[in-house]
PDB file of N, CA and C in Angstrom:
ATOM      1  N   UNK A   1       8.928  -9.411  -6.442  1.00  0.00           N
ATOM      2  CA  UNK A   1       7.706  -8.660  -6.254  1.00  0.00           C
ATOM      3  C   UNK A   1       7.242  -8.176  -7.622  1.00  0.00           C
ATOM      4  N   UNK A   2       5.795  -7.878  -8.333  1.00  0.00           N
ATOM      5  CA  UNK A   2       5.473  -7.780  -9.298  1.00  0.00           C
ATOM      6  C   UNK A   2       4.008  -6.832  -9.301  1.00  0.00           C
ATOM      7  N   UNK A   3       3.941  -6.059  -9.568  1.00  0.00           N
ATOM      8  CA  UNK A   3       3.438  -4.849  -9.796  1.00  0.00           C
ATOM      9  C   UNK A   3       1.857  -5.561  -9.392  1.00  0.00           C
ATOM     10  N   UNK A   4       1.140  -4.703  -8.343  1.00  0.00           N
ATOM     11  CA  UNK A   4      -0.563  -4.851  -8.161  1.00  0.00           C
ATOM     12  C   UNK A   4      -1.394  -3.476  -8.021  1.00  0.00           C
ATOM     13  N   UNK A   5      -1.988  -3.968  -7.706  1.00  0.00           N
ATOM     14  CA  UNK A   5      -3.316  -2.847  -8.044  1.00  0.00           C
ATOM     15  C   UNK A   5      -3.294  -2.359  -6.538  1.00  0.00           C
ATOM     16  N   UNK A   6      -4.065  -1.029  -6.235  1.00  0.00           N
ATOM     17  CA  UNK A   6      -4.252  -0.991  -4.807  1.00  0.00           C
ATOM     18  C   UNK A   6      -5.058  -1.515  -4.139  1.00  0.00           C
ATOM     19  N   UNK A   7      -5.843  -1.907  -4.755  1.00  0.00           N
ATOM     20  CA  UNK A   7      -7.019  -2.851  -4.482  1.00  0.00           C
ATOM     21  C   UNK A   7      -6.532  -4.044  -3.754  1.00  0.00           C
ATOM     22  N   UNK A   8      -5.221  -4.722  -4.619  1.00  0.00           N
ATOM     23  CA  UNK A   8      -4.955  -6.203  -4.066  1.00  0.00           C
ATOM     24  C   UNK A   8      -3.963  -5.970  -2.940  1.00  0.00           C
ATOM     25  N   UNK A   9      -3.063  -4.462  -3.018  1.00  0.00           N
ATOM     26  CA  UNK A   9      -2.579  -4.190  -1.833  1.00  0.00           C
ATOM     27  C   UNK A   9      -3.572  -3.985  -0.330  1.00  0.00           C
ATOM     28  N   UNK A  10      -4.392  -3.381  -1.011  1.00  0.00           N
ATOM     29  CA  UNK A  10      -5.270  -2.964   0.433  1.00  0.00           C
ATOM     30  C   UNK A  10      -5.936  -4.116   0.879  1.00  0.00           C
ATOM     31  N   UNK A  11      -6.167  -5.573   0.217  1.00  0.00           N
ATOM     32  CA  UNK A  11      -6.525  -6.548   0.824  1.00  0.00           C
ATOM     33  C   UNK A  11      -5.637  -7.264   1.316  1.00  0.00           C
ATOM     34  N   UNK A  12      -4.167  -6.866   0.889  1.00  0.00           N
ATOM     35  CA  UNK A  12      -3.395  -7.779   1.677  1.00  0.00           C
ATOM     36  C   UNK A  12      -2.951  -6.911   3.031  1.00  0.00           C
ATOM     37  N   UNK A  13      -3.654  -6.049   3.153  1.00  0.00           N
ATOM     38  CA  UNK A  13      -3.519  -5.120   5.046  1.00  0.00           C
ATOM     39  C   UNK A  13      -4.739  -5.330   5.415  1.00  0.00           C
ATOM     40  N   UNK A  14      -5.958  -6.206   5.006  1.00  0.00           N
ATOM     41  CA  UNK A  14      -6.675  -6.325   5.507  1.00  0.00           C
ATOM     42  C   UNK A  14      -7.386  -5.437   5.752  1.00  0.00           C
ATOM     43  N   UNK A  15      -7.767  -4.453   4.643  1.00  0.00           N
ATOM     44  CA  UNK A  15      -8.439  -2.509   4.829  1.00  0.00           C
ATOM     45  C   UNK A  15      -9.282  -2.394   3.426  1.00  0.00           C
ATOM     46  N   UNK A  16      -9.471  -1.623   3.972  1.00  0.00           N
ATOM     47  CA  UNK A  16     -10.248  -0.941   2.451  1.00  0.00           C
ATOM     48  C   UNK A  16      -9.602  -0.734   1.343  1.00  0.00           C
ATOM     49  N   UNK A  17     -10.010  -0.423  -0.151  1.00  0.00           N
ATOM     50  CA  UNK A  17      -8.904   0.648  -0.347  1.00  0.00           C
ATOM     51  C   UNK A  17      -9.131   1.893  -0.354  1.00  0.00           C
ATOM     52  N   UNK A  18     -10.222   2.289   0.246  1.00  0.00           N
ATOM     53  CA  UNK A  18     -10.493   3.913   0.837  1.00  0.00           C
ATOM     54  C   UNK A  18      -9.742   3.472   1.962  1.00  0.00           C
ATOM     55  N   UNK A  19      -9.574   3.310   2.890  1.00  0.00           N
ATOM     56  CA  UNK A  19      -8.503   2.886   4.317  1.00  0.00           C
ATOM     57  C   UNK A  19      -6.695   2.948   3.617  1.00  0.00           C
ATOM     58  N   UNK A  20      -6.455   2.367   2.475  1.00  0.00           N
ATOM     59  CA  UNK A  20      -5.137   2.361   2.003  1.00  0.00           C
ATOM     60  C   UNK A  20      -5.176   4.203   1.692  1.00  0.00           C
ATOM     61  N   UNK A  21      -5.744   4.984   1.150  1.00  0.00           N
ATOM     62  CA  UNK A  21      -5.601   6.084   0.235  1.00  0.00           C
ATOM     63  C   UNK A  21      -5.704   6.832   1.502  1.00  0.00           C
ATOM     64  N   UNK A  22      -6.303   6.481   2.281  1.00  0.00           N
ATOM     65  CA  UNK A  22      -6.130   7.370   3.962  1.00  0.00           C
ATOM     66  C   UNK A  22      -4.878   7.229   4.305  1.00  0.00           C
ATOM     67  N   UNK A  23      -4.018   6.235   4.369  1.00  0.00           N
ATOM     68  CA  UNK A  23      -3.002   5.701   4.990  1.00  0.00           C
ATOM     69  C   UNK A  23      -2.064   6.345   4.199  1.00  0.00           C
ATOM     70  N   UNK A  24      -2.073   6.180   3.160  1.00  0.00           N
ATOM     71  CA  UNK A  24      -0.828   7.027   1.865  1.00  0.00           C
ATOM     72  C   UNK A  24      -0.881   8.747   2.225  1.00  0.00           C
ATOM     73  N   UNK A  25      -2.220   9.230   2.142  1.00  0.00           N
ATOM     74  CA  UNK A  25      -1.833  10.279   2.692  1.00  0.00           C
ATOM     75  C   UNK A  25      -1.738  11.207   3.581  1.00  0.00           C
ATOM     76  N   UNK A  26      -2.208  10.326   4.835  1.00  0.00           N
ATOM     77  CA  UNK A  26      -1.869  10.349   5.646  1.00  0.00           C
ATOM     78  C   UNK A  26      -0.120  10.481   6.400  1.00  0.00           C
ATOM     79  N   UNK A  27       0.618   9.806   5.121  1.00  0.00           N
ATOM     80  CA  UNK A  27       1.471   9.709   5.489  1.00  0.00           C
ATOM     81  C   UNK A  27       2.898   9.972   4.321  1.00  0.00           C
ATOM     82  N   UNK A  28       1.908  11.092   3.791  1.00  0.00           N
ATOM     83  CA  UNK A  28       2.703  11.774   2.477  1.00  0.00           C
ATOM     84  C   UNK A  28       2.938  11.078   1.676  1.00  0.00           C
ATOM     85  N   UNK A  29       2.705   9.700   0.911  1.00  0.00           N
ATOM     86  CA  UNK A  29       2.924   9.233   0.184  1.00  0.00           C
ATOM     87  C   UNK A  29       2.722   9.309  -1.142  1.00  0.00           C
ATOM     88  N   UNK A  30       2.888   9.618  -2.217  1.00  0.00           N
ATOM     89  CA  UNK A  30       2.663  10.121  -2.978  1.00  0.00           C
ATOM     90  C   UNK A  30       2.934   9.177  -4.334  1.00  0.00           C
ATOM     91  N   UNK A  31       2.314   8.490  -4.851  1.00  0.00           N
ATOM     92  CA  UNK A  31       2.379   7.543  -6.190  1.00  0.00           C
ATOM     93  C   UNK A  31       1.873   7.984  -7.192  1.00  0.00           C
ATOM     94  N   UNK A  32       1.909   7.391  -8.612  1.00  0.00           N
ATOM     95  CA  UNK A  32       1.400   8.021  -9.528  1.00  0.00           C
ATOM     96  C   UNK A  32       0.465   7.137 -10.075  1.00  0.00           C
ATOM     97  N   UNK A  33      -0.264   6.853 -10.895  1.00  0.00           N
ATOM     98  CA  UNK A  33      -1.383   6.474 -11.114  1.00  0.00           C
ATOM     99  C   UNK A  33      -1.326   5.246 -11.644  1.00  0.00           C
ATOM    100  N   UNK A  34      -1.886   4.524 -11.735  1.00  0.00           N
ATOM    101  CA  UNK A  34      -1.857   2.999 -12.828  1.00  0.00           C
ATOM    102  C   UNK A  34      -1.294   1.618 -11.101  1.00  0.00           C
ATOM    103  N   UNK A  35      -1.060   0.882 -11.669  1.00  0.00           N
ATOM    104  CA  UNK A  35      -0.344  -0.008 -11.141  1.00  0.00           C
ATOM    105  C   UNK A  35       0.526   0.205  -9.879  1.00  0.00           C
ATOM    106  N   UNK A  36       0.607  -0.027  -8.338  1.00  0.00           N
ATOM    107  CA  UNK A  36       2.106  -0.259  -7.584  1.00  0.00           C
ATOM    108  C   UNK A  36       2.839  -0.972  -8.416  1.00  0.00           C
ATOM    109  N   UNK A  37       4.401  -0.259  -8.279  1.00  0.00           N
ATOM    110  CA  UNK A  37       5.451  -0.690  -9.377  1.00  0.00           C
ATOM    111  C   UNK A  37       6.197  -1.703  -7.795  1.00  0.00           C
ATOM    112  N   UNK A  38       7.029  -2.249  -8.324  1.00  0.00           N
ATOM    113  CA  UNK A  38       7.873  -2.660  -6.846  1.00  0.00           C
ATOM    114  C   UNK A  38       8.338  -1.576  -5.926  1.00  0.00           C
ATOM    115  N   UNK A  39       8.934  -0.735  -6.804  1.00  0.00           N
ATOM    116  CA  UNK A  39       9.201   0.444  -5.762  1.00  0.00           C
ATOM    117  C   UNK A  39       7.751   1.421  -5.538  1.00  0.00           C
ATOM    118  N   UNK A  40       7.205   1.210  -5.825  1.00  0.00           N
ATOM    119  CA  UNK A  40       5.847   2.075  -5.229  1.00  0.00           C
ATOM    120  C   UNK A  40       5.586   1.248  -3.848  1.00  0.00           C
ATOM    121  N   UNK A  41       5.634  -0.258  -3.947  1.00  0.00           N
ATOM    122  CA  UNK A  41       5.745  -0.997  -2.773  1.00  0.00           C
ATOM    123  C   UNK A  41       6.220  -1.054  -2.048  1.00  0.00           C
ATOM    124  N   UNK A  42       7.683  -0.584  -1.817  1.00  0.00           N
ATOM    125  CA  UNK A  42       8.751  -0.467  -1.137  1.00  0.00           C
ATOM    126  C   UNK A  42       8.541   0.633  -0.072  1.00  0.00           C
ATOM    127  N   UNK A  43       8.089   1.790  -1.153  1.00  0.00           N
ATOM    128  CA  UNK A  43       8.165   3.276  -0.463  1.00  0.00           C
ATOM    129  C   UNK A  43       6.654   3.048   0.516  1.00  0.00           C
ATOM    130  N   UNK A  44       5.866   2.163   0.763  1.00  0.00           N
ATOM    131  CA  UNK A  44       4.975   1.780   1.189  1.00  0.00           C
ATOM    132  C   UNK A  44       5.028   1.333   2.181  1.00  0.00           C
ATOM    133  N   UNK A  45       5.621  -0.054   2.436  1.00  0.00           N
ATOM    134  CA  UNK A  45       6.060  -1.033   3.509  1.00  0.00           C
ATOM    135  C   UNK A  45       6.965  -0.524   3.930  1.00  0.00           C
ATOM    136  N   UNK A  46       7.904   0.103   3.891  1.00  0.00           N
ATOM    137  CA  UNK A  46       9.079   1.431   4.492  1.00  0.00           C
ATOM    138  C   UNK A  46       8.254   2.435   5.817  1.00  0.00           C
ATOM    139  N   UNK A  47       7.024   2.744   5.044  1.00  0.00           N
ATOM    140  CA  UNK A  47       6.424   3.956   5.617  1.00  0.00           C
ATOM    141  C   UNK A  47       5.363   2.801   6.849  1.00  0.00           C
ATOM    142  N   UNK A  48       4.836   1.865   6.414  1.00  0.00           N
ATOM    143  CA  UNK A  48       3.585   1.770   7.125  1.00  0.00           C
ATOM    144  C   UNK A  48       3.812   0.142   7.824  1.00  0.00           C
ATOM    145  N   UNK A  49       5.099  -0.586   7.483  1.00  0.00           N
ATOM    146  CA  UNK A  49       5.499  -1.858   7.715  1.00  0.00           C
ATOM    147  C   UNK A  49       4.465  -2.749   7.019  1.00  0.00           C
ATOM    148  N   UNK A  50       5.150  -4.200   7.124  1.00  0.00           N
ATOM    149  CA  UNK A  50       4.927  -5.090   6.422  1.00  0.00           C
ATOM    150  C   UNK A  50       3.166  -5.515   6.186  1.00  0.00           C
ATOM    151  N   UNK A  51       2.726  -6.160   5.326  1.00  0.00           N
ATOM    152  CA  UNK A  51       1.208  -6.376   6.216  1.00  0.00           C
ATOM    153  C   UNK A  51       1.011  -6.996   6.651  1.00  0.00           C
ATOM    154  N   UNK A  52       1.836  -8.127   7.164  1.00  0.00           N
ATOM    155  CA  UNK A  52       1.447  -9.128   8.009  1.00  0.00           C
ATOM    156  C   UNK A  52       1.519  -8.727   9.492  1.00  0.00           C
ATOM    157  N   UNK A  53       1.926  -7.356   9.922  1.00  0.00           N
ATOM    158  CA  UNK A  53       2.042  -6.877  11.083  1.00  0.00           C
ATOM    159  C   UNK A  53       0.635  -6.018  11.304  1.00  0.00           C
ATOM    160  N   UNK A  54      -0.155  -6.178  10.240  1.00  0.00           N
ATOM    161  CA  UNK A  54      -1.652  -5.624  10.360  1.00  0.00           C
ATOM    162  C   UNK A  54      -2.893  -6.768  10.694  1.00  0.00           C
ATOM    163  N   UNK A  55      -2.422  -7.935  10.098  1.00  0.00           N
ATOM    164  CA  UNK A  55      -3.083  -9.578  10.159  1.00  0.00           C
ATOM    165  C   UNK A  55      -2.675 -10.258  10.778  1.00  0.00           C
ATOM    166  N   UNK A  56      -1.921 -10.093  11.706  1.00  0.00           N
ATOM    167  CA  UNK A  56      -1.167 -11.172  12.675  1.00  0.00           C
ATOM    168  C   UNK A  56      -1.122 -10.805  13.691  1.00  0.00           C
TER     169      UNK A  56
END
């Protein structure tokens, strides 16, 4: 896994990325600025499952 933007995360759930930044804190998530690192990803798909369970 290799570090993306939230942008390319929130298209791979098929959402916004105003819809992703709802979802993060919505659900206490808390990242820091710049880039998802792998583990920013982790603590993500942990909390909200995979995204293919949003597209499929």
């Amino acid at each position: 896994m290799k570090a993306k933007t939230r942008t390319q995360l929130a298209s791979e759930y098929g959402v916004s990325r105003k819809t992703l930044y709802n979802w993060l804190k919505n659900h206490n998530i808390v990242l820091g600025k710049g880039q998802l690192t792998p583990s920013d990803q982790k603590k993500i798909i942990d909390k909200l499952g995979p995204p293919d369970k949003y597209n499929g």
